[in-house]
Protein backbone atom coordinates (compact mmCIF):
# COMPACT_ATOMS: atom_id res chain seq x y z
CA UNK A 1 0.00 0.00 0.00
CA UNK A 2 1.22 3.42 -0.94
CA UNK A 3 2.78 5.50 1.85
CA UNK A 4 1.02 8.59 3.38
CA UNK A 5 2.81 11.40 3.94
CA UNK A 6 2.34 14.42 5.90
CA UNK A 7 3.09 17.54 7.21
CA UNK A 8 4.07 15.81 10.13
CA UNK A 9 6.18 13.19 9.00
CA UNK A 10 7.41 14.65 5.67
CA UNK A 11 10.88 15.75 6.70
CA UNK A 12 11.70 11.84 8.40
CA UNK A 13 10.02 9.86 5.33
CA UNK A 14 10.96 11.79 2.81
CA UNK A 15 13.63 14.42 3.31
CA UNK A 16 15.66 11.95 5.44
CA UNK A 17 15.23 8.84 3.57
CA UNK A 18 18.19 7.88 1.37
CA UNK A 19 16.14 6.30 -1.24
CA UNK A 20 14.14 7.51 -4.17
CA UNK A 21 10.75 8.96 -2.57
CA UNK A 22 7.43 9.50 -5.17
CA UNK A 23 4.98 11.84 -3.49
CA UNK A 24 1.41 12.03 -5.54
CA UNK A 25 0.22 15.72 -4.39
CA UNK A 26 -3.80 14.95 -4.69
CA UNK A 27 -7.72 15.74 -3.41
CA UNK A 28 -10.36 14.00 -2.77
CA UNK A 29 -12.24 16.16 -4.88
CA UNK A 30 -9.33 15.98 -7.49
CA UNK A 31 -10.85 13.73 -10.46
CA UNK A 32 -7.97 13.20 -12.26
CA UNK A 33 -6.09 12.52 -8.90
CA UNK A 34 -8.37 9.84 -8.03
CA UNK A 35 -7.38 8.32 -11.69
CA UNK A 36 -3.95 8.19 -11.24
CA UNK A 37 -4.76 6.73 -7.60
CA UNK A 38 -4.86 3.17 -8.40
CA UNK A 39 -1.48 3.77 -10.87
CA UNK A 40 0.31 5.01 -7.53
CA UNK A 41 -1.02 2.28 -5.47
CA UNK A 42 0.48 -0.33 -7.90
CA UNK A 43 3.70 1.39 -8.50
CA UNK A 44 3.93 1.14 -4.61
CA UNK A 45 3.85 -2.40 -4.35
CA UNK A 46 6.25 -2.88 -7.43
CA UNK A 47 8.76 -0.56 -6.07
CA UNK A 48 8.60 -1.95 -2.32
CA UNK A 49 11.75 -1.79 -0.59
CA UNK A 50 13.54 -0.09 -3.36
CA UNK A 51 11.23 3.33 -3.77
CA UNK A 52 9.06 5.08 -1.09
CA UNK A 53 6.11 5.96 -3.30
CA UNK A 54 2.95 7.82 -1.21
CA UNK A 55 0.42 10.06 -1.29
CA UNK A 56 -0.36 13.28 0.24
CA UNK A 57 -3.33 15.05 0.21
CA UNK A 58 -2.99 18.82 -0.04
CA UNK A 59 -6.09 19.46 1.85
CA UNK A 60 -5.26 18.01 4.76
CA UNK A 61 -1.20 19.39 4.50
CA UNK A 62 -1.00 22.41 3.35
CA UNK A 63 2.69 22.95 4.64
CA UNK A 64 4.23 20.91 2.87
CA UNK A 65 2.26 21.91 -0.34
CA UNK A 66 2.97 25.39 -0.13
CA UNK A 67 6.66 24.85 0.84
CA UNK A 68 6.74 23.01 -3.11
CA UNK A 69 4.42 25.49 -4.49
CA UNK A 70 1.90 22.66 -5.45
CA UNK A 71 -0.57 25.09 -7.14
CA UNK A 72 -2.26 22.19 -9.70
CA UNK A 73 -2.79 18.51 -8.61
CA UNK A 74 -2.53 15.55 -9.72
CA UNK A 75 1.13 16.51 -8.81
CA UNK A 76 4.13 14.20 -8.59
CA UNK A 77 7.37 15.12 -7.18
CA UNK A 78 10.22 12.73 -7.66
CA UNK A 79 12.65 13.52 -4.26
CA UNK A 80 16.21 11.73 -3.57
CA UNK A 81 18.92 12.87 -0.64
CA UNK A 82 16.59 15.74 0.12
CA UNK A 83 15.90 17.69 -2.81
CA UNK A 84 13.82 17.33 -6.33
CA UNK A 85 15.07 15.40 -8.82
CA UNK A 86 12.03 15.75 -11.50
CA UNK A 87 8.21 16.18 -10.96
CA UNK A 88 5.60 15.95 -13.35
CA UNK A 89 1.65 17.84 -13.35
CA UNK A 90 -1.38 16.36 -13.91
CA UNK A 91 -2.55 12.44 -14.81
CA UNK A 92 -0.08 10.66 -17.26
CA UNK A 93 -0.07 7.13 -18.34
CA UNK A 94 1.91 4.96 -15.75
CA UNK A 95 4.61 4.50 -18.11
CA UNK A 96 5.92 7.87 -17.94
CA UNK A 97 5.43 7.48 -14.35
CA UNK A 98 7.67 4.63 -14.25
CA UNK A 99 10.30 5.82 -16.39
CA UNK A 100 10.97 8.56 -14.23
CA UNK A 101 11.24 6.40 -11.33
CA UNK A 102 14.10 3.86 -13.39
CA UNK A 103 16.03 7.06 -14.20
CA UNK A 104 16.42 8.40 -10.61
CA UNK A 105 17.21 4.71 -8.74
């Protein structure tokens, strides 16, 4: 199951992890974030033990997505030793997904 991720705990998952970490920026209310959901979700499971891959809803932690300046979601930031390595906006087909993943690990 994908991560969650949170204001809380973003800087110890994420910022202090020393592998890959896939944060999906996303709403409830978010339409295309709930169709690139399951796509997370499955990544997750592929990845496990080799990529953190979570969610984090922007609702509920808005620290964290003002600190990125998440303005549009679906939003997907690729982070490794602390800082962004690539992100991408909006639903995309897995694929791209995944190749961004297999050129940051």
């Amino acid at each position: 199951m994908a991560l969650e991720f949170t204001d809380a705990n973003f800087q110890t998952s994420v910022l202090d992890s020393d592998k890959l970490t896939v944060i999906d920026f996303w709403a409830e209310w978010c339409g295309p974030c709930r169709a690139i959901g399951p796509v997370i979700e499955e990544l997750s499971k592929e990845y496990n033990g080799k990529v953190n891959i979570g969610k984090l809803n922007v609702d509920h932690n808005p620290n964290v997505s003002i600190n990125y300046g998440i303005t549009s979601i679906p939003a997907i930031l690729f982070i490794k030793g602390g800082k962004v390595v690539d992100k991408q906006i909006g639903a995309v087909p897995r694929s791209i997904i995944e190749k961004k993943i297999q050129s940051h690990i």
